[in-house]
Protein backbone atom coordinates (compact mmCIF):
# COMPACT_ATOMS: atom_id res chain seq x y z
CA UNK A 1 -23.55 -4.81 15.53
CA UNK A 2 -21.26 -6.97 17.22
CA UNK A 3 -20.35 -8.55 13.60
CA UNK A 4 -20.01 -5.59 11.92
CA UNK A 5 -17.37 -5.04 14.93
CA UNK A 6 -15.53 -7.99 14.06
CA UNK A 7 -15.73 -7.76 10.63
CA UNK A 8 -14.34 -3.99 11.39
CA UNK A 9 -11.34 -5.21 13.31
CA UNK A 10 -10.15 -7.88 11.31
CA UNK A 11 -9.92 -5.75 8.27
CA UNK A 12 -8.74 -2.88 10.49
CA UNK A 13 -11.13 -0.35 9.66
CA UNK A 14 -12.67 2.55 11.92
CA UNK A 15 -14.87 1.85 14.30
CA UNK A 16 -16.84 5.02 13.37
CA UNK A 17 -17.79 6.56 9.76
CA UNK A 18 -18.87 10.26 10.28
CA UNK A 19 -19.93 10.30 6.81
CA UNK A 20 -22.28 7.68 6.87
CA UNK A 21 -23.48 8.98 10.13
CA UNK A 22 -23.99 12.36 8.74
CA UNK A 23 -26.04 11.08 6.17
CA UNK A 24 -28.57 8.77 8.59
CA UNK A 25 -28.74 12.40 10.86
CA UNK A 26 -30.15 13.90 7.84
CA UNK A 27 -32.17 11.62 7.13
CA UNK A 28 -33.83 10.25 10.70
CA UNK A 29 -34.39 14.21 10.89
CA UNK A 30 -36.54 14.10 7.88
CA UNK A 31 -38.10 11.34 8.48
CA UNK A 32 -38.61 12.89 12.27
CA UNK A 33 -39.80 16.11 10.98
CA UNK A 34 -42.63 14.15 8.43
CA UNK A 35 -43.72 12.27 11.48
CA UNK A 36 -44.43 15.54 13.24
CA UNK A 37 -41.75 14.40 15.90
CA UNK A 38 -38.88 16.85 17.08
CA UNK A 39 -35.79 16.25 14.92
CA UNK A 40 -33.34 17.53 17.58
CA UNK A 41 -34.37 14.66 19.63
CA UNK A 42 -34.51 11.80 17.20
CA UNK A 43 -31.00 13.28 16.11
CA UNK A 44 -29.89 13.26 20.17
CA UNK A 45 -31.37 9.57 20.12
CA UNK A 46 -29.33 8.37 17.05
CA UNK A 47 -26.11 10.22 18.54
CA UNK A 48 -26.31 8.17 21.82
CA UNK A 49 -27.04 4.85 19.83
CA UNK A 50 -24.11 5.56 17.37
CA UNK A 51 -21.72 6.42 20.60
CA UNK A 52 -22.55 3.04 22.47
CA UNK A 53 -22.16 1.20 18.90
CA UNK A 54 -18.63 2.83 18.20
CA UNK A 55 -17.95 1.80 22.58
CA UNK A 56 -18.67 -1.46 21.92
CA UNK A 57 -17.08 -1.87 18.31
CA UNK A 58 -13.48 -0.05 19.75
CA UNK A 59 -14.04 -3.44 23.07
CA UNK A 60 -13.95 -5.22 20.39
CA UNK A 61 -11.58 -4.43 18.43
CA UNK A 62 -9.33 -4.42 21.78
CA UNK A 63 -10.31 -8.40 22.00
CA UNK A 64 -9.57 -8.93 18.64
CA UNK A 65 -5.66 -7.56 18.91
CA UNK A 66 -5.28 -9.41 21.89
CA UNK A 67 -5.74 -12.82 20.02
């Protein structure tokens, strides 16, 4: 993820894209729910990897403008 980071603040794009998360939500829940696992917490799980992602693509992008 740390590339996609760079890549994201060189061409100055958002460190988050709720529509693409929406759609992996949806679909971990599924796949969750197939697995006879709860889908609330695979969705919780997914949440807190997406949040650290978007933390450490926004330091990022923070060393990037400072070049």
């Amino acid at each position: 993820t740390q590339e996609v980071g760079k890549l994201k603040a060189v061409h100055n794009m958002p460190p988050a894209d709720k529509d693409r998360e929406a759609r992996q939500i949806d679909r971990l829940r599924q796949l969750a729910q197939e697995s006879g696992l709860d889908p609330a917490f695979a969705e919780k799980l997914l949440n807190f990897i997406v949040a650290e992602v978007i933390r450490h693509h926004e330091h990022i992008r923070g060393l990037e403008t400072d070049d």
